[in-house]
Protein backbone atom coordinates (compact mmCIF):
# COMPACT_ATOMS: atom_id res chain seq x y z
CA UNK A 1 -19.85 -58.93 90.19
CA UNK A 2 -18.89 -62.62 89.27
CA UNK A 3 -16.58 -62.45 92.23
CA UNK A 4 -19.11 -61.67 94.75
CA UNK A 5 -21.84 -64.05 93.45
CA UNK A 6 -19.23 -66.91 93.95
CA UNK A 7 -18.77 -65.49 97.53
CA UNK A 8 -23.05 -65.52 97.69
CA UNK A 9 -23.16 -69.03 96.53
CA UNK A 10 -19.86 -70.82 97.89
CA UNK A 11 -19.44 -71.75 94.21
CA UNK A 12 -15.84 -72.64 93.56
CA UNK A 13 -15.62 -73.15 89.82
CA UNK A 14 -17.59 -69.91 89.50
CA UNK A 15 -15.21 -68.32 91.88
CA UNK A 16 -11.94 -69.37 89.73
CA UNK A 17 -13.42 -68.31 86.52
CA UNK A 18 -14.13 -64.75 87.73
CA UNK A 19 -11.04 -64.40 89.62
CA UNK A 20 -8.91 -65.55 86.51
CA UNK A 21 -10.75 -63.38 84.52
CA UNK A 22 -9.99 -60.76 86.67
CA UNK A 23 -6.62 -60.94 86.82
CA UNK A 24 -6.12 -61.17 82.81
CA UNK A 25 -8.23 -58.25 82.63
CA UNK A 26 -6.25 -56.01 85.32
CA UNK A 27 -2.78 -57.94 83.37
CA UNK A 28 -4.59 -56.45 79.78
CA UNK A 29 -5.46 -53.26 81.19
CA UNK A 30 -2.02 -51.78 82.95
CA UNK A 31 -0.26 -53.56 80.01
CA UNK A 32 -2.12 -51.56 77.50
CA UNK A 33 -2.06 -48.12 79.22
CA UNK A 34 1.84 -48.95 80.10
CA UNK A 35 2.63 -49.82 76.29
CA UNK A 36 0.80 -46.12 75.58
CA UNK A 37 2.88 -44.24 78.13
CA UNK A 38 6.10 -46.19 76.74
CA UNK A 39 5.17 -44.83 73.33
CA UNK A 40 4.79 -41.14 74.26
CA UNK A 41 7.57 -38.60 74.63
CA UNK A 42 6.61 -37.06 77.91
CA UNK A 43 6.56 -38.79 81.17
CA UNK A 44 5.39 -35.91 83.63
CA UNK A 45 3.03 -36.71 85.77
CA UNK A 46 -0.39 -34.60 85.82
CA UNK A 47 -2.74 -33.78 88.73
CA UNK A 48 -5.15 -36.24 87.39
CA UNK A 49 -2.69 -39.04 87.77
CA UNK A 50 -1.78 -37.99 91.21
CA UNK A 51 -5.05 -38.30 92.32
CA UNK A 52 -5.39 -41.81 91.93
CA UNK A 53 -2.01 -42.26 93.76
CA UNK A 54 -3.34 -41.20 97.43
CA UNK A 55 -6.49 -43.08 98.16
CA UNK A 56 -8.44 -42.80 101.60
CA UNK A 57 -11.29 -43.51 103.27
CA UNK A 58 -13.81 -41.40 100.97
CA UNK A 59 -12.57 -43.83 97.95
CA UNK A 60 -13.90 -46.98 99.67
CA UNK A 61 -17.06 -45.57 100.02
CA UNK A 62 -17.24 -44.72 96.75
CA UNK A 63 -16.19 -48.22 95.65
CA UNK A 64 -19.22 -49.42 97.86
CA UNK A 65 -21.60 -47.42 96.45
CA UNK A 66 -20.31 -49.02 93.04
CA UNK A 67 -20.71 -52.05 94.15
CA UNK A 68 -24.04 -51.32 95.36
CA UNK A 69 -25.68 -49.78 92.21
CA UNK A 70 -24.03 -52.09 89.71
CA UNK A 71 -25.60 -55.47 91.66
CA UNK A 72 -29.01 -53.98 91.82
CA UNK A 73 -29.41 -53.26 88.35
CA UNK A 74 -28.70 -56.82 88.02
CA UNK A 75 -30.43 -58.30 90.10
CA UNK A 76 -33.59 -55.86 88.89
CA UNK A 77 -32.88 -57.09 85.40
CA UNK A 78 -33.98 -55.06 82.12
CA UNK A 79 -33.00 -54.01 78.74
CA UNK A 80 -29.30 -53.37 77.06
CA UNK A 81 -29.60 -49.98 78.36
CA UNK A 82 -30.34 -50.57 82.09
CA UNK A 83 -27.39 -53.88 82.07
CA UNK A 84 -24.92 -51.26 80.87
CA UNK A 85 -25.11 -48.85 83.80
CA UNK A 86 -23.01 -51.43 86.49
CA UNK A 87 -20.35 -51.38 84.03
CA UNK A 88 -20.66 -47.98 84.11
CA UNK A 89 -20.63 -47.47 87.60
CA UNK A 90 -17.98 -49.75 88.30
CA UNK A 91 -15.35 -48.74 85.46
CA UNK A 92 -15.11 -45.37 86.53
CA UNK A 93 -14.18 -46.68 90.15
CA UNK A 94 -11.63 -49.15 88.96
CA UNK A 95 -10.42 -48.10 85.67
CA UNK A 96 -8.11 -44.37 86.03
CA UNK A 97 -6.16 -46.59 89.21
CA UNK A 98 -5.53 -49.57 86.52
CA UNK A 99 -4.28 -46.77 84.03
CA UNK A 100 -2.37 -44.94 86.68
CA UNK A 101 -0.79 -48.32 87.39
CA UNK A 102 -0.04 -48.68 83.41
CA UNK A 103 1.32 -45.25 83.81
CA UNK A 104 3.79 -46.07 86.72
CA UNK A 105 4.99 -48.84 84.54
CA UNK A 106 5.25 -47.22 81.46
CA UNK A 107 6.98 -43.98 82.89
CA UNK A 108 9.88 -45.70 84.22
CA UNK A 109 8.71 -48.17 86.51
CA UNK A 110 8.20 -45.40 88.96
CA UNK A 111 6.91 -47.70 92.21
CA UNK A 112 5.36 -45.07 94.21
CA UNK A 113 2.21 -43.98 91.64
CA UNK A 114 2.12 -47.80 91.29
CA UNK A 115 1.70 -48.56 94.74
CA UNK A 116 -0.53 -45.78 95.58
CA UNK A 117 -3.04 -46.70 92.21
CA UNK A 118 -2.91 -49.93 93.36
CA UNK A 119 -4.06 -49.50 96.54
CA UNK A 120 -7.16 -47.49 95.24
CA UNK A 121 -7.63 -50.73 92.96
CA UNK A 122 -7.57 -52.37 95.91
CA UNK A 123 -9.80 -50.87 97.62
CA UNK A 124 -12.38 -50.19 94.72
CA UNK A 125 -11.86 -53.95 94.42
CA UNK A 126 -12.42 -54.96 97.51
CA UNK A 127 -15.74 -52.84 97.99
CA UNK A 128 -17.32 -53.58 95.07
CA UNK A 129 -16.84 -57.28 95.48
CA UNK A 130 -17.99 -56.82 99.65
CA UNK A 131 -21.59 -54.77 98.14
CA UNK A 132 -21.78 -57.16 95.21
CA UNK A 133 -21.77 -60.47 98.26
CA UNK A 134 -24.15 -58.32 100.76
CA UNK A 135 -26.62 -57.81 97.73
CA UNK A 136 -27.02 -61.01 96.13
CA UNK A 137 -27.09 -62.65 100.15
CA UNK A 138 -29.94 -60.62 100.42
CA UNK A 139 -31.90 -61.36 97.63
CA UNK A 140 -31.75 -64.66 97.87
CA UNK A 141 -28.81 -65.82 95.36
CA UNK A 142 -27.53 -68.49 97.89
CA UNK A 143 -30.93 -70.26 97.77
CA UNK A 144 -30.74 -74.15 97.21
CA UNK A 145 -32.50 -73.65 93.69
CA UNK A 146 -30.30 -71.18 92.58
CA UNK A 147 -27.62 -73.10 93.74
CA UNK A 148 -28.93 -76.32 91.37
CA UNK A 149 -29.59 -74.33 88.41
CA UNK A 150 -25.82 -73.09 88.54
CA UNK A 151 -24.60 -76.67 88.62
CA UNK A 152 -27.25 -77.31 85.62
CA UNK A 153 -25.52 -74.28 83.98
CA UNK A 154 -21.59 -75.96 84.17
CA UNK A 155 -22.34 -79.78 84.12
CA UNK A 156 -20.65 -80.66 80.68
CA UNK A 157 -17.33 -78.33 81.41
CA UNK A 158 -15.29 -80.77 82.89
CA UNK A 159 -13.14 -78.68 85.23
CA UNK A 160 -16.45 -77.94 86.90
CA UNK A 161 -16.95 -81.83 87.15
CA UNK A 162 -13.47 -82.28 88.74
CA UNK A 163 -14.24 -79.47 91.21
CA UNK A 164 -17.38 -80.53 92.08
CA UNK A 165 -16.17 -83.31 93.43
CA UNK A 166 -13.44 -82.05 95.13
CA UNK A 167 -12.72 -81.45 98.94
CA UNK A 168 -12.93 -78.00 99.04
CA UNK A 169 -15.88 -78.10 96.98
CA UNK A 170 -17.88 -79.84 99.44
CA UNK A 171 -16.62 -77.55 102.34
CA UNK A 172 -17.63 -74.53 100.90
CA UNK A 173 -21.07 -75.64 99.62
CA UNK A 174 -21.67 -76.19 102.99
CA UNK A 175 -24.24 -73.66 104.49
CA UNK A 176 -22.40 -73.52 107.90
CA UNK A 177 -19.53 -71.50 106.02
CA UNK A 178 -21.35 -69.01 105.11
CA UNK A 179 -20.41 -67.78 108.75
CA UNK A 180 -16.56 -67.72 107.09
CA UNK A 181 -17.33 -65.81 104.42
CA UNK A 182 -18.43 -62.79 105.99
CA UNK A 183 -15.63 -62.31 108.42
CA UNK A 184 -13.17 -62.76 105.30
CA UNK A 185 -14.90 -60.25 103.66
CA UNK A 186 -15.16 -57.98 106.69
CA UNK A 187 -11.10 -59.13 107.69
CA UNK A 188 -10.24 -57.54 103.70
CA UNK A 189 -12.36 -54.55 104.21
CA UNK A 190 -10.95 -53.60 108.04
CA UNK A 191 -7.39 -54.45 106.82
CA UNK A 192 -7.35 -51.52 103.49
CA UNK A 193 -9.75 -49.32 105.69
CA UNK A 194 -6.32 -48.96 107.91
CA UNK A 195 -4.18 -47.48 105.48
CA UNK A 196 -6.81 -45.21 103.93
CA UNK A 197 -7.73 -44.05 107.46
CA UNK A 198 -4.54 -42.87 107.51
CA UNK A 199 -4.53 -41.08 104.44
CA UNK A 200 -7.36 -39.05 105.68
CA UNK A 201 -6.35 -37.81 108.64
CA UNK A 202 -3.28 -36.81 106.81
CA UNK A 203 -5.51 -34.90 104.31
CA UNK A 204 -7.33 -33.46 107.20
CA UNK A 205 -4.00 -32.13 109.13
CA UNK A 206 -2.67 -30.69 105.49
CA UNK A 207 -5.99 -29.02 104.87
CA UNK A 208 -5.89 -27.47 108.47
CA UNK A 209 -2.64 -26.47 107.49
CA UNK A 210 -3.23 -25.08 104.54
CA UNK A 211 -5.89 -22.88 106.02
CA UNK A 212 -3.91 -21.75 109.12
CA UNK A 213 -1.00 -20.59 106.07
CA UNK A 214 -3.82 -18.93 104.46
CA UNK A 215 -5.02 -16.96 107.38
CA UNK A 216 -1.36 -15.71 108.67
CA UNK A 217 -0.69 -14.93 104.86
CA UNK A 218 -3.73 -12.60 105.04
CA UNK A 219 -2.25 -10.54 108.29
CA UNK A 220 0.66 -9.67 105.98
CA UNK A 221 -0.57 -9.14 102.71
CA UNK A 222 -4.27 -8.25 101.16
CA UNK A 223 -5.57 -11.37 99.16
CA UNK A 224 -6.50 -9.14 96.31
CA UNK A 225 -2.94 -8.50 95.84
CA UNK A 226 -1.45 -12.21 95.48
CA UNK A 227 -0.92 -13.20 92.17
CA UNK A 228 0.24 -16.76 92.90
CA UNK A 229 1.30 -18.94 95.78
CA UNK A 230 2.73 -22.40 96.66
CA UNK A 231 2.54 -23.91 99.86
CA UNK A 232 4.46 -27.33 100.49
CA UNK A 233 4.16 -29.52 103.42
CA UNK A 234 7.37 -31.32 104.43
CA UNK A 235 7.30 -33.51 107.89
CA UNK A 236 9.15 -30.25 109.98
CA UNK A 237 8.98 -27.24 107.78
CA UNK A 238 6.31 -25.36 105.39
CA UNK A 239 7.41 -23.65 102.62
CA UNK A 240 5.69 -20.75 101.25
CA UNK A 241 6.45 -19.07 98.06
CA UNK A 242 4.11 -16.01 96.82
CA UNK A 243 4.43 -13.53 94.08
CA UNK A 244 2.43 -10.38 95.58
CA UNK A 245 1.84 -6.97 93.62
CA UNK A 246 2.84 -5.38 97.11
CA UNK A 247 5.41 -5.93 99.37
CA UNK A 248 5.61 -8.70 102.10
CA UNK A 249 7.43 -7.58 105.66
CA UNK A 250 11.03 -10.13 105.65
């Protein structure tokens, strides 16, 4: 949320406090779950894990709509109970990748759940931060008044003062880059919506697939009598393993 105000305002000093405290929380967070993996005895990894580790488009909109509901319940305001729901909203987006992540690490170092949990981090990252900018540009956040009373807020922290001052600084308080800020925003949205595009159609192919196994099983067998069956998708072959109460034609 802190990220995407920064972005709204062109603050910098806001914009390196919430990214630091970003990263030390992402750092804390696969640590922790990594250190709890390390400790157990089993290593196997379950279906919940592996569904963190295959992201596609679907997951970005549901890191929008994150983003979404957590900035306008701030920007609406109210009591303890109504602040809570954005961290809510956004922890179950971004929290199972971080722990799949801490899994990953603590398994073994295994660097394909990693790199598939962190690209739904990514992703839920990305969006949230993208609906967080969109909201708080459109209720006026990047307003000249706003903009004071956050300089009131950091004048006595004196990294603020040194920023303030600085170069960049200037550049981006500039209300002519807001016309950057979108495009980078848009640039980090198109580039993970590539990959996760991907991912889809591959779920779409394996679930027409799947069905096309399921129908040709049927001509061969009565689904009544199939007690189990496996179907696994390799790039040239399917395998097919059933256990049937009735014989299956070689």
């Amino acid at each position: 949320m802190a990220t995407g105000l920064a972005l709204a305002l062109g603050d910098l000093y806001l914009g390196i406090k919430a990214v630091l405290n970003l990263f030390i929380s992402v750092a804390v967070s696969v640590a922790f779950s990594g250190l709890l993996v390390w400790l157990l005895p089993f290593h196997s990894a379950t279906s919940e894990i592996l569904a963190r580790t295959n992201p596609n488009l679907l997951d970005l909109g549901i890191g929008l709509l994150s983003g979404l509901a957590g900035s306008v319940v701030i920007c609406r305001g109210g009591g303890d109970g109504v602040t809570v729901l954005p961290g809510v909203a956004i922890a179950v987006a971004v929290m199972p990748p971080l722990c799949a992540m801490g899994f990953g690490l603590g398994g073994g170092l295994n660097l394909e759940i990693m790199g598939g949990a962190g690209l739904l981090f990514a992703t839920n990252l990305v969006a949230i931060v993208a609906s967080a900018f969109l909201v708080f540009l459109m209720v006026g956040m990047s307003a000249p008044e706003v903009r004071q009373a956050m300089v009131a807020s950091w004048r006595h922290e004196s990294l603020a003062r040194i920023l303030s001052h600085s170069r960049i600084a200037r550049t981006l308080a500039a209300g002519g880059q807001l016309r950057w800020r979108i495009p980078m925003l848009l640039i980090l949205l198109a580039s993970i919506a590539v990959p996760l595009r991907r991912a889809l159609l591959q779920v779409a192919s394996e679930t027409l697939t799947r069905g096309t196994v399921q129908t040709e099983l049927k001509r061969f067998v009565p689904a009544d009598a199939i007690v189990s069956q496996q179907v696994s998708l390799g790039k040239d072959d399917i395998a097919i393993r059933v256990i049937s109460t009735r014989g299956i034609p070689d």
